[in-house]
N, C-alpha and C. Protein backbone atom coordinates (compact mmCIF):
# COMPACT_ATOMS: atom_id res chain seq x y z
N UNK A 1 9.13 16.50 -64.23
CA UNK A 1 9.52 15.76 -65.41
C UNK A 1 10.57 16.51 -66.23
N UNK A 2 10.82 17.58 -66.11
CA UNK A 2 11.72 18.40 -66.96
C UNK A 2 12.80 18.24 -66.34
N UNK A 3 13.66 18.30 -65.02
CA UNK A 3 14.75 18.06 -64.85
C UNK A 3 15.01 16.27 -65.31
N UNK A 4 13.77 15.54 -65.30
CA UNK A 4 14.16 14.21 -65.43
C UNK A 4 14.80 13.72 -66.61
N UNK A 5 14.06 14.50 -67.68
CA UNK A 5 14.70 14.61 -68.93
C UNK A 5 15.06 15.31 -69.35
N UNK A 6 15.67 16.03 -69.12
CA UNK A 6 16.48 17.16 -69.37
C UNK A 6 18.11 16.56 -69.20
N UNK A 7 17.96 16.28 -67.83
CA UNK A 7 19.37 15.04 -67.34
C UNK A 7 19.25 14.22 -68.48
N UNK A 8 18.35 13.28 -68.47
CA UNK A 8 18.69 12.14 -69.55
C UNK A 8 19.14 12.36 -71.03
N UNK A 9 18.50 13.50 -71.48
CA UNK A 9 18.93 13.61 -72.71
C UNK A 9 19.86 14.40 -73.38
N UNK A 10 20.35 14.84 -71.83
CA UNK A 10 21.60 15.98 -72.26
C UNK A 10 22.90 14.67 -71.72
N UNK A 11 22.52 14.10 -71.35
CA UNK A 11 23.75 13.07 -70.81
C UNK A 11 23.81 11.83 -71.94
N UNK A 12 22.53 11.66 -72.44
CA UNK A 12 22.55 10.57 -73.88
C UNK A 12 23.03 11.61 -75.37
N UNK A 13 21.99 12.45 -75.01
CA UNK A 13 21.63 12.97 -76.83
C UNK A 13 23.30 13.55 -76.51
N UNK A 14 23.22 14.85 -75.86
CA UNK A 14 24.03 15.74 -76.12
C UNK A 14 25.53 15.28 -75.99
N UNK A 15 25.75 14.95 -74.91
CA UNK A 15 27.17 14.23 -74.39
C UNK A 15 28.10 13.44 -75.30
N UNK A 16 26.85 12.28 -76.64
CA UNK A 16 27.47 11.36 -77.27
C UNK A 16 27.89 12.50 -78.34
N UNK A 17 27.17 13.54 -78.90
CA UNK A 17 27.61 14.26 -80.29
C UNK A 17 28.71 15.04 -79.32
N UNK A 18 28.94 15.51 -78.77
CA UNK A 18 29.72 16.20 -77.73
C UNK A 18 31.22 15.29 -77.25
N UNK A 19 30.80 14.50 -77.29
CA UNK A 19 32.31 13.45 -76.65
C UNK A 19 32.81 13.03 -77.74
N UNK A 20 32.15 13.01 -79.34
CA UNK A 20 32.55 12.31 -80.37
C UNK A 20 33.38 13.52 -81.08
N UNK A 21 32.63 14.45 -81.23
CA UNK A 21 32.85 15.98 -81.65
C UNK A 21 34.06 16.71 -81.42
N UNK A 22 33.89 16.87 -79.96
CA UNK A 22 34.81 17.77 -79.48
C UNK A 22 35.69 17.13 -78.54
N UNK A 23 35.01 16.09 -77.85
CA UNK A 23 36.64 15.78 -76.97
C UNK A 23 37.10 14.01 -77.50
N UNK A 24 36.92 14.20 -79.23
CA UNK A 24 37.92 13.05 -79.78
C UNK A 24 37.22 11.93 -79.53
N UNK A 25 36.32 10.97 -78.16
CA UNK A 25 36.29 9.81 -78.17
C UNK A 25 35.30 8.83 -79.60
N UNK A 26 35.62 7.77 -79.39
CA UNK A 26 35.36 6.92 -80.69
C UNK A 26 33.50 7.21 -80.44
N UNK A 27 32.55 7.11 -81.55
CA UNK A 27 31.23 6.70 -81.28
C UNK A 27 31.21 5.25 -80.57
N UNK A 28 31.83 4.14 -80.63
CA UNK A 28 31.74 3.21 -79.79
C UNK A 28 32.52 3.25 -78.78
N UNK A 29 33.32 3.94 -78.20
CA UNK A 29 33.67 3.83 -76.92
C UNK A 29 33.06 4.97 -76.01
N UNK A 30 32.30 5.78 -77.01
CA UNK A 30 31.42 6.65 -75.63
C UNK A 30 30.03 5.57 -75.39
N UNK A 31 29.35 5.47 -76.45
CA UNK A 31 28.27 4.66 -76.10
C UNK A 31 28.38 3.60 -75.52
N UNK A 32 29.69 2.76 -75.40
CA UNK A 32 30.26 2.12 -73.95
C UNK A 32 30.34 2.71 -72.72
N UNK A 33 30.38 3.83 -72.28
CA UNK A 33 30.48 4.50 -71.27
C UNK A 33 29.19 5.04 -71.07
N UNK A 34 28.18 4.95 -71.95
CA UNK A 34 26.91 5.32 -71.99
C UNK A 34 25.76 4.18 -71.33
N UNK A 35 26.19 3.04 -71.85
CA UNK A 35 25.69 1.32 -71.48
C UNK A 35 26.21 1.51 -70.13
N UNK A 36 27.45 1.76 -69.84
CA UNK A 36 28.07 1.39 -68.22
C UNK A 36 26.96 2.28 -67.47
N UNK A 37 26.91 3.89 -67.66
CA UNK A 37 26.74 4.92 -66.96
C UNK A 37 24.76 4.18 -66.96
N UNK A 38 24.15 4.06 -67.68
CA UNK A 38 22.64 3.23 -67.78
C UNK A 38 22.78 2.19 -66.34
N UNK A 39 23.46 1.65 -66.36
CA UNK A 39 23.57 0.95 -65.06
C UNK A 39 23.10 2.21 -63.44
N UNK A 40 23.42 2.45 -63.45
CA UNK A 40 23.63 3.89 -62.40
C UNK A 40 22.09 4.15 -62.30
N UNK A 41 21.96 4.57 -63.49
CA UNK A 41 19.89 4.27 -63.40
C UNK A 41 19.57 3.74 -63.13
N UNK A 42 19.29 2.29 -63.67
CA UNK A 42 18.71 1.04 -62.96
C UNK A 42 19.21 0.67 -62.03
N UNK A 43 20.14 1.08 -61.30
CA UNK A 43 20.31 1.11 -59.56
C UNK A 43 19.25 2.24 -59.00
N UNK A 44 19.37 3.20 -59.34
CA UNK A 44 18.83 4.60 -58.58
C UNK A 44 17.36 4.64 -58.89
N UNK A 45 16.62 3.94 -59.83
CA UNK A 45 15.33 4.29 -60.13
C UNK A 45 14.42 2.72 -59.13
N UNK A 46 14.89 1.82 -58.42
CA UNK A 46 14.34 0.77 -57.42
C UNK A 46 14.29 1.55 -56.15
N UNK A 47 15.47 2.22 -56.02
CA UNK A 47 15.75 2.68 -54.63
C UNK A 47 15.24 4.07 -54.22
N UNK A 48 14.69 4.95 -55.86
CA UNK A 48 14.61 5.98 -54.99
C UNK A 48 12.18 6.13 -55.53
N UNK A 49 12.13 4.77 -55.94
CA UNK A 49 11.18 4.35 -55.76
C UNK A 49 10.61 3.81 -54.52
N UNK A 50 11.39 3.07 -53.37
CA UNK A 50 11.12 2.60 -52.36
C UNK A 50 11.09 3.83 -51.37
N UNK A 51 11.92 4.54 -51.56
CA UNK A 51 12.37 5.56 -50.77
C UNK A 51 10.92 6.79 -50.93
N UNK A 52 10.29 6.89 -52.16
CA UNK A 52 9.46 7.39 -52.62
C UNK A 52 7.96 7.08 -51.81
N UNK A 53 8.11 5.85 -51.91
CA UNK A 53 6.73 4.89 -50.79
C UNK A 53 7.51 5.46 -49.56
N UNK A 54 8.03 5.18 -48.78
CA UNK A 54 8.40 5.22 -47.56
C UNK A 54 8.43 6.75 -46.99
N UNK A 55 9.13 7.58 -47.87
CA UNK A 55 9.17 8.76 -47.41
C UNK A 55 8.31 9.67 -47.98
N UNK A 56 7.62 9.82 -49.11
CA UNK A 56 7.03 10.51 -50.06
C UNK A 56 7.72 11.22 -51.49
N UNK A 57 6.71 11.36 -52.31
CA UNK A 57 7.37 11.56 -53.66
C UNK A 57 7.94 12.67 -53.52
N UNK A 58 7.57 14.29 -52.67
CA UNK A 58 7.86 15.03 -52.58
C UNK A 58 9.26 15.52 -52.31
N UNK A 59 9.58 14.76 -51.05
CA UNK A 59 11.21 14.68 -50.42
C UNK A 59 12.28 13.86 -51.58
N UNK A 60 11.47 13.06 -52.24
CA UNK A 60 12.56 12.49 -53.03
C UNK A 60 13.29 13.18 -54.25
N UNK A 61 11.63 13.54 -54.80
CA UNK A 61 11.88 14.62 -56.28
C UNK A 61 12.85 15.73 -55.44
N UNK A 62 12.70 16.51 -54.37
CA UNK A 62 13.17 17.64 -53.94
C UNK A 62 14.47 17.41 -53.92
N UNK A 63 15.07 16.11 -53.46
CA UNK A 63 16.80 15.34 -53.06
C UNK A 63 17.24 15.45 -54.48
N UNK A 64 16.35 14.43 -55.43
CA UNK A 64 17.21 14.46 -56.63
C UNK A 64 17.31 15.88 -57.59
N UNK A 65 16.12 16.70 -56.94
CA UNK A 65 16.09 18.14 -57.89
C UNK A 65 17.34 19.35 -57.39
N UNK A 66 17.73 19.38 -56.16
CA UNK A 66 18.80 19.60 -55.62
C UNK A 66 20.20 19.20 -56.07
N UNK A 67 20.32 18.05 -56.00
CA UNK A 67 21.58 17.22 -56.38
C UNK A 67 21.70 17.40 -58.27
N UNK A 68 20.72 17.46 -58.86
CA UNK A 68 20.34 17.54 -60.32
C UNK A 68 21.03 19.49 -60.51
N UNK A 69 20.91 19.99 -59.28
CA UNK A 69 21.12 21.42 -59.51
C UNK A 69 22.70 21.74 -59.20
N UNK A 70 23.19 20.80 -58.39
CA UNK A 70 24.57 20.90 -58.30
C UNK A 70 25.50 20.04 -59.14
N UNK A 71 24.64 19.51 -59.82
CA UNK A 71 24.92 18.71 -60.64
C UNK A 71 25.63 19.39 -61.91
N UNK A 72 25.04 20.28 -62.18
CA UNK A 72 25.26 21.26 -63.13
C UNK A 72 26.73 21.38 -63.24
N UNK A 73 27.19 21.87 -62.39
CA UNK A 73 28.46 22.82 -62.14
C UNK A 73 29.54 21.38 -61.98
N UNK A 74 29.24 20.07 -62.03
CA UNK A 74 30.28 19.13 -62.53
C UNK A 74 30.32 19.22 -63.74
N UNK A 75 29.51 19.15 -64.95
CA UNK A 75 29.88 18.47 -65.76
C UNK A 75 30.82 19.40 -66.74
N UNK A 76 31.43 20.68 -66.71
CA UNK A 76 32.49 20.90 -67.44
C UNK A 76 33.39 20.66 -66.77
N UNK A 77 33.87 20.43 -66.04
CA UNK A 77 35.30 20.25 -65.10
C UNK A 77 35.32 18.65 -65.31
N UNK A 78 34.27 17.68 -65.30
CA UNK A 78 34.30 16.29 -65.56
C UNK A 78 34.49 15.91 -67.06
N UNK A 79 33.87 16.51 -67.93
CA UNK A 79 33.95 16.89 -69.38
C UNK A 79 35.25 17.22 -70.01
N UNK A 80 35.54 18.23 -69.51
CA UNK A 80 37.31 18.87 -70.28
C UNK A 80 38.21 18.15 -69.21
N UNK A 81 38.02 17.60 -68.07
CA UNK A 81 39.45 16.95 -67.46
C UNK A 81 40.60 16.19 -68.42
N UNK A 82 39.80 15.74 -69.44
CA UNK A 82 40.76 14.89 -70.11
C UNK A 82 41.13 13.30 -69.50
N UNK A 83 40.15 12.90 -69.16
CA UNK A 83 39.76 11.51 -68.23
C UNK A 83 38.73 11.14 -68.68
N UNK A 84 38.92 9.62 -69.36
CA UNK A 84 37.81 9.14 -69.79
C UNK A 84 36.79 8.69 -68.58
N UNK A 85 37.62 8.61 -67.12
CA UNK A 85 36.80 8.20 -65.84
C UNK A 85 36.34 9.44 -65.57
N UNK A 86 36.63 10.59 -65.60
CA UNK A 86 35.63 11.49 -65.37
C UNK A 86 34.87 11.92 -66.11
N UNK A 87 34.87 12.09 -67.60
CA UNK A 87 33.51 11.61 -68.19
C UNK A 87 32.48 10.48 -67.50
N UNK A 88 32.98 9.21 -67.59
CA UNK A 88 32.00 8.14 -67.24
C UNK A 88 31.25 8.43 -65.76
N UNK A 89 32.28 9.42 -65.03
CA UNK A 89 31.64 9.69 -63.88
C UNK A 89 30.41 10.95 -64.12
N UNK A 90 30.84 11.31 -64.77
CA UNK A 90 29.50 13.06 -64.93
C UNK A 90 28.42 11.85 -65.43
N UNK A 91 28.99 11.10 -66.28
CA UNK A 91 27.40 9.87 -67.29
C UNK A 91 26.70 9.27 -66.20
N UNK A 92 27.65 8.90 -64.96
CA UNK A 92 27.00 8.06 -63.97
C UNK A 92 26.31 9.01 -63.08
N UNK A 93 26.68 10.05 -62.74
CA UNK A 93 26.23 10.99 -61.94
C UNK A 93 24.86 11.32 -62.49
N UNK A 94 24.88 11.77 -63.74
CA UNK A 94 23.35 12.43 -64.36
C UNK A 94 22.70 11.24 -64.57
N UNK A 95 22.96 10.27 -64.76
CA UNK A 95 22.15 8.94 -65.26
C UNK A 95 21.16 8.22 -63.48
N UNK A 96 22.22 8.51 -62.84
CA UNK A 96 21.61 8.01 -61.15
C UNK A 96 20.91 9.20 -61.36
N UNK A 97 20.79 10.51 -61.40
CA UNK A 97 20.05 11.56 -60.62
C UNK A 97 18.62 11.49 -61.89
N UNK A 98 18.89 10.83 -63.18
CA UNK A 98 17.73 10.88 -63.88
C UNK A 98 16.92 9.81 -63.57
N UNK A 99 17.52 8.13 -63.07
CA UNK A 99 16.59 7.47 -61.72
C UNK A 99 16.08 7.79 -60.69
N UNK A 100 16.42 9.39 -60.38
CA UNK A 100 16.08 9.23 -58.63
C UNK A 100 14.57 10.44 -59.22
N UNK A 101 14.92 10.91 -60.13
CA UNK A 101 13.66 11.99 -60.93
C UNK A 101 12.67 11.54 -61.20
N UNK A 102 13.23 9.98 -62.02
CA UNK A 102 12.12 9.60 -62.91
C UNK A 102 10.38 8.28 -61.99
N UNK A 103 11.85 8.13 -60.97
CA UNK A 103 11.05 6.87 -60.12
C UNK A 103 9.76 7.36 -59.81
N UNK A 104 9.37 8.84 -58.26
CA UNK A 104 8.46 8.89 -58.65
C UNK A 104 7.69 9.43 -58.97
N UNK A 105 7.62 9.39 -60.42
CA UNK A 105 6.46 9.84 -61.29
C UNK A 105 5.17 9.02 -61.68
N UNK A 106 5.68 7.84 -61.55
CA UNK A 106 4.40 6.98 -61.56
C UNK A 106 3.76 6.93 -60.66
N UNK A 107 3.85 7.00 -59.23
CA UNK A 107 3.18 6.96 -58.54
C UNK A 107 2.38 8.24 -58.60
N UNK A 108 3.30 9.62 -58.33
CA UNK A 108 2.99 10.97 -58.31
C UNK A 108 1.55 11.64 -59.05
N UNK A 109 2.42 11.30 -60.24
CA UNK A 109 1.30 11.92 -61.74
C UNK A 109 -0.66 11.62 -61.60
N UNK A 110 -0.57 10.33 -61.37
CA UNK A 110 -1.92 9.76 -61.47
C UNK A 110 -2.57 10.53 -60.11
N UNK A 111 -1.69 10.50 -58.45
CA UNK A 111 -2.18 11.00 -57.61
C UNK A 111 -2.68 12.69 -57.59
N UNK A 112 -1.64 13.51 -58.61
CA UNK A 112 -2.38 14.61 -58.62
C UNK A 112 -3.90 14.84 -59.32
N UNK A 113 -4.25 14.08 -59.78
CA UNK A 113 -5.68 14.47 -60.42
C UNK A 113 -6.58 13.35 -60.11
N UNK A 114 -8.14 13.87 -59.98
CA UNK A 114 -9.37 13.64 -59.67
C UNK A 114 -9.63 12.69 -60.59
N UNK A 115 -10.10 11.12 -59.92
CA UNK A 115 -10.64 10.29 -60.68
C UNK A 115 -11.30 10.29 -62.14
N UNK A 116 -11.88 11.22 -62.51
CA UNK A 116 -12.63 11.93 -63.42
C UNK A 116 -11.39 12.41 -64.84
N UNK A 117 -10.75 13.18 -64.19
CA UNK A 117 -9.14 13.28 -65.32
C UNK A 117 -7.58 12.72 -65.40
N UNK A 118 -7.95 11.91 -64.56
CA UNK A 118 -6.92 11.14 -63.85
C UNK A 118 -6.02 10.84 -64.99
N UNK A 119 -6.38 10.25 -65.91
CA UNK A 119 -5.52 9.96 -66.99
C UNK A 119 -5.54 10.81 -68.03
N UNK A 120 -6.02 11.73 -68.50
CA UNK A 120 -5.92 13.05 -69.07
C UNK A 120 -4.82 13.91 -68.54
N UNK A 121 -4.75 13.93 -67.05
CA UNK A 121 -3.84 14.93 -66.68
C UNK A 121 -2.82 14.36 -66.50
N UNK A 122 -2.42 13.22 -65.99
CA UNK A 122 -1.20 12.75 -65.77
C UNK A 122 -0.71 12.60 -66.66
N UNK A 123 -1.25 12.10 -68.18
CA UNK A 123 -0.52 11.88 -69.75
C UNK A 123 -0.03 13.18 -70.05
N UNK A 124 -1.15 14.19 -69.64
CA UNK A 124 -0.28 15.43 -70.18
C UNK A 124 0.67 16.11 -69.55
N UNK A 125 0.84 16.11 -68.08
CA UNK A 125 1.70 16.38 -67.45
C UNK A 125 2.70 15.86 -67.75
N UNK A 126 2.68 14.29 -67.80
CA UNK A 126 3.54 13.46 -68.54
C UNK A 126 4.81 13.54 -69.67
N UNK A 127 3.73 13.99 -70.16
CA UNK A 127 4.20 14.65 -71.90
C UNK A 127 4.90 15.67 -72.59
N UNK A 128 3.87 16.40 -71.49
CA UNK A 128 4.00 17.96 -71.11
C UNK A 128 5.87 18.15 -70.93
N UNK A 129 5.59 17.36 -69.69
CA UNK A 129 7.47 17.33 -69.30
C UNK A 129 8.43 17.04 -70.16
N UNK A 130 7.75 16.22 -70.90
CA UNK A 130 8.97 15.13 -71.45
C UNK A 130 8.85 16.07 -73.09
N UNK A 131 8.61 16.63 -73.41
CA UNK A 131 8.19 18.10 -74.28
C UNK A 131 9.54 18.93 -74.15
N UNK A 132 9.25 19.26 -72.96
CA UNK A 132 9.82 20.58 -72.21
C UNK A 132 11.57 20.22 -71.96
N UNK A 133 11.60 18.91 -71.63
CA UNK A 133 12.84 18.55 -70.90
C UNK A 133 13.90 18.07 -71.86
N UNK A 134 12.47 17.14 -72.86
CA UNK A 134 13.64 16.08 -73.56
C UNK A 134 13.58 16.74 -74.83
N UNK A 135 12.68 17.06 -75.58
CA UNK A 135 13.01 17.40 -77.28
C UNK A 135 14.01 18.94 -77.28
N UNK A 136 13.63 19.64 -76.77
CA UNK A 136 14.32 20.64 -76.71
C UNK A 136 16.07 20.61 -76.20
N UNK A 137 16.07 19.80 -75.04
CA UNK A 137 17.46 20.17 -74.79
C UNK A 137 18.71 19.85 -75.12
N UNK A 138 19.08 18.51 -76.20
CA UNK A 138 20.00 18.30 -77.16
C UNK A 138 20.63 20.01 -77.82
N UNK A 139 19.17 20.09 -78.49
CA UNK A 139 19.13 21.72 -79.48
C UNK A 139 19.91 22.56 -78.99
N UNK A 140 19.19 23.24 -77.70
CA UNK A 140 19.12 24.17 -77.17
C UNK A 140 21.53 24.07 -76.43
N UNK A 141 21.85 22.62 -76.03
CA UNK A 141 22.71 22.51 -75.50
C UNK A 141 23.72 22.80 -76.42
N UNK A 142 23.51 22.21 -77.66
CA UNK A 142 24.44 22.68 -78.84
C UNK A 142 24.53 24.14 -79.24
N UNK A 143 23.46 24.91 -79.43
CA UNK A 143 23.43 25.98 -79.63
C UNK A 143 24.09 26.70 -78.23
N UNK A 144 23.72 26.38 -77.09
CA UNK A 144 24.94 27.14 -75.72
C UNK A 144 26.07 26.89 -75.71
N UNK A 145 26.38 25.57 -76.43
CA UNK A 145 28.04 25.20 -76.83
C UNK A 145 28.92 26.68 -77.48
N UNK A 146 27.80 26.80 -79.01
CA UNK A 146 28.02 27.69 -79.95
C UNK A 146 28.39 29.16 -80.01
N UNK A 147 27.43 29.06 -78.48
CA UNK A 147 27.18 30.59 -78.23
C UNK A 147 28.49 31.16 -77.28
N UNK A 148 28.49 30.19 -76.52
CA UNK A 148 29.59 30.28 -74.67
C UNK A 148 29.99 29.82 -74.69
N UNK A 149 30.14 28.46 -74.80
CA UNK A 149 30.99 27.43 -74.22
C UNK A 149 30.34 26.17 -73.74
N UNK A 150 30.81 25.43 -72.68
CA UNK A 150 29.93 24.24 -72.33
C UNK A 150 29.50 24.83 -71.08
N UNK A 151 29.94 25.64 -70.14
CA UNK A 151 29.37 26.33 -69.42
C UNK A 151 27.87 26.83 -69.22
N UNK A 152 27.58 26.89 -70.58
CA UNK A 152 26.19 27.35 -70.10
C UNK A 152 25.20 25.92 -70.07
N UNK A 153 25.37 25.22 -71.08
CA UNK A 153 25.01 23.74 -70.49
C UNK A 153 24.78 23.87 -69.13
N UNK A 154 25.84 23.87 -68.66
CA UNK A 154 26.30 23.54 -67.07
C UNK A 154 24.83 24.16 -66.74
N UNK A 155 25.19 25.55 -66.80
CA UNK A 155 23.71 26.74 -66.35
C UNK A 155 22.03 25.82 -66.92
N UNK A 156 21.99 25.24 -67.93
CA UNK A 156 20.58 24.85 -68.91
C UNK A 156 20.41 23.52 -67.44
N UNK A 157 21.24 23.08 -67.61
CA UNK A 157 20.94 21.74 -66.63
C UNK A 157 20.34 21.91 -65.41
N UNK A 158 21.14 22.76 -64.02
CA UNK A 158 20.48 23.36 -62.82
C UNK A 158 19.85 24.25 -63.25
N UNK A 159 19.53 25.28 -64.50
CA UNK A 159 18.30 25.66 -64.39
C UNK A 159 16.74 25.50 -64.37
N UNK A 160 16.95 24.28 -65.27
CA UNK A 160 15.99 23.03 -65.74
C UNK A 160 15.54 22.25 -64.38
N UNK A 161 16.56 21.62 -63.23
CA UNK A 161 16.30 21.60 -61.71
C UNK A 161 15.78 22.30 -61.14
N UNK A 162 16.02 23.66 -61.39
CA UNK A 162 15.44 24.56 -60.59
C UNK A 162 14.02 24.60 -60.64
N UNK A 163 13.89 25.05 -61.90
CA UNK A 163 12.20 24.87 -62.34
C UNK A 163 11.59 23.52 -62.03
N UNK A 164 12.08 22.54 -61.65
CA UNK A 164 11.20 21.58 -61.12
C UNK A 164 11.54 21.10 -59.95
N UNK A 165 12.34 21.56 -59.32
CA UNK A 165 12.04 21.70 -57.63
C UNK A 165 11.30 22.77 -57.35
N UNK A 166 11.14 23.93 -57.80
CA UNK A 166 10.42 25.64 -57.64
C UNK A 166 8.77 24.32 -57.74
N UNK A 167 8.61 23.70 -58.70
CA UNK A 167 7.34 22.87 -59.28
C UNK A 167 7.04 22.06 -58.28
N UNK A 168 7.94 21.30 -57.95
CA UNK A 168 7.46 20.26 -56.87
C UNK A 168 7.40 20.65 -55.49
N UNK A 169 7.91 22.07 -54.99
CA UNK A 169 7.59 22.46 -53.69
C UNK A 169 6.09 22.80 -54.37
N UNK A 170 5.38 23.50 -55.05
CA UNK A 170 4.39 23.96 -55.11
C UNK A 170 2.83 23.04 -55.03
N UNK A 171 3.22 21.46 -54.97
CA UNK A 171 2.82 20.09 -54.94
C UNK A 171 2.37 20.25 -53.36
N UNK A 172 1.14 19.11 -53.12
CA UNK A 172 0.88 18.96 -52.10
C UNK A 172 1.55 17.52 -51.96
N UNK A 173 2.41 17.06 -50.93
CA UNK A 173 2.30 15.60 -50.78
C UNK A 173 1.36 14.62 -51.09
N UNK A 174 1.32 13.98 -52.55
CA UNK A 174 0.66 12.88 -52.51
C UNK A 174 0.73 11.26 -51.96
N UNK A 175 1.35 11.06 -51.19
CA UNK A 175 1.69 9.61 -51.05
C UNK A 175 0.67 8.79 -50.24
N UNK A 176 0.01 9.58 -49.14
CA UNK A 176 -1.14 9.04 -48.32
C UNK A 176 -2.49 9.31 -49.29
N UNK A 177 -2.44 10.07 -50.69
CA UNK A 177 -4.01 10.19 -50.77
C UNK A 177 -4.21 8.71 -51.22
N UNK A 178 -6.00 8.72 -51.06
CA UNK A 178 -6.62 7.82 -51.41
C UNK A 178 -6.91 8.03 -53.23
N UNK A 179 -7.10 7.16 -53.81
CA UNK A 179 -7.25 6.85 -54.98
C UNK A 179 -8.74 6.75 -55.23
């Protein structure tokens, strides 16, 4: 859950004060490119849900936690190009890889825990993530702006992947358990 939102809210929260801020665009013509790049999700979060049933949650989270990690190292070169299409492309890029994160978790979450805490643990795991991934990393991205540059962004993003692919190898495949 932490790379899931971590992507999302460094590509919503951070990107819009960031594109308005520093590279000039209007507040309504990024959050146009924000609406477009949302599309990219709701493509990637059907497909990498099916893909999730079919192949398991494990291989999928692992594809998008990978791609979420190389992901990183686009978005200042897509950012400072000085192309409003390569902005919209880093928005589309993190916005698909925060569908391919987020899909499956619903299935996932509930399967790691015992009938008994089933919904105790998955809310907090849940939560837990979305804690870890989403309130913090707006903050934390502005302040790496402050400190370095946008570069370290770059670094907060695949590091944030990292820690939840390192997480989801440590997972047993849930997709065959019984409920």
């Amino acid at each position: 859950m932490v790379v899931c939102y971590a992507l999302f809210y460094i590509s919503t929260v951070f990107s819009l004060s960031y594109g308005v801020a520093t590279l000039g665009y209007t507040r309504e013509t990024f959050l146009g490119l924000l609406c477009f790049a949302v599309l990219f999700m709701a493509a990637a979060t059907p497909l990498a849900a099916l893909a999730s049933d079919r192949f398991g949650r494990k291989p999928v989270l692992i594809v998008g936690g990978v791609l979420a990690i190389l992901s990183g190292f686009t978005m200042e070169p897509l950012l400072t190009h000085g192309s409003t299409w390569a902005v919209a492309l880093f928005l589309c890029i993190e916005l698909f890889l925060m569908g391919i994160t987020f899909a499956p978790m619903g299935a996932l979450l509930p399967e790691l825990f015992p009938t008994q805490v089933r919904y105790t643990g998955a809310s907090a795991a849940y939560n837990l993530g979305g804690i870890v991934g989403a309130s913090v990393a707006p903050f934390f991205a502005q302040k790496l702006v402050a400190m370095g540059g946008l570069s370290w962004v770059c670094g907060y993003v695949s590091a944030a992947a990292l820690i939840s692919v390192l997480a989801v190898l440590s997972l047993k495949e849930t997709r065959d358990r019984d409920l």
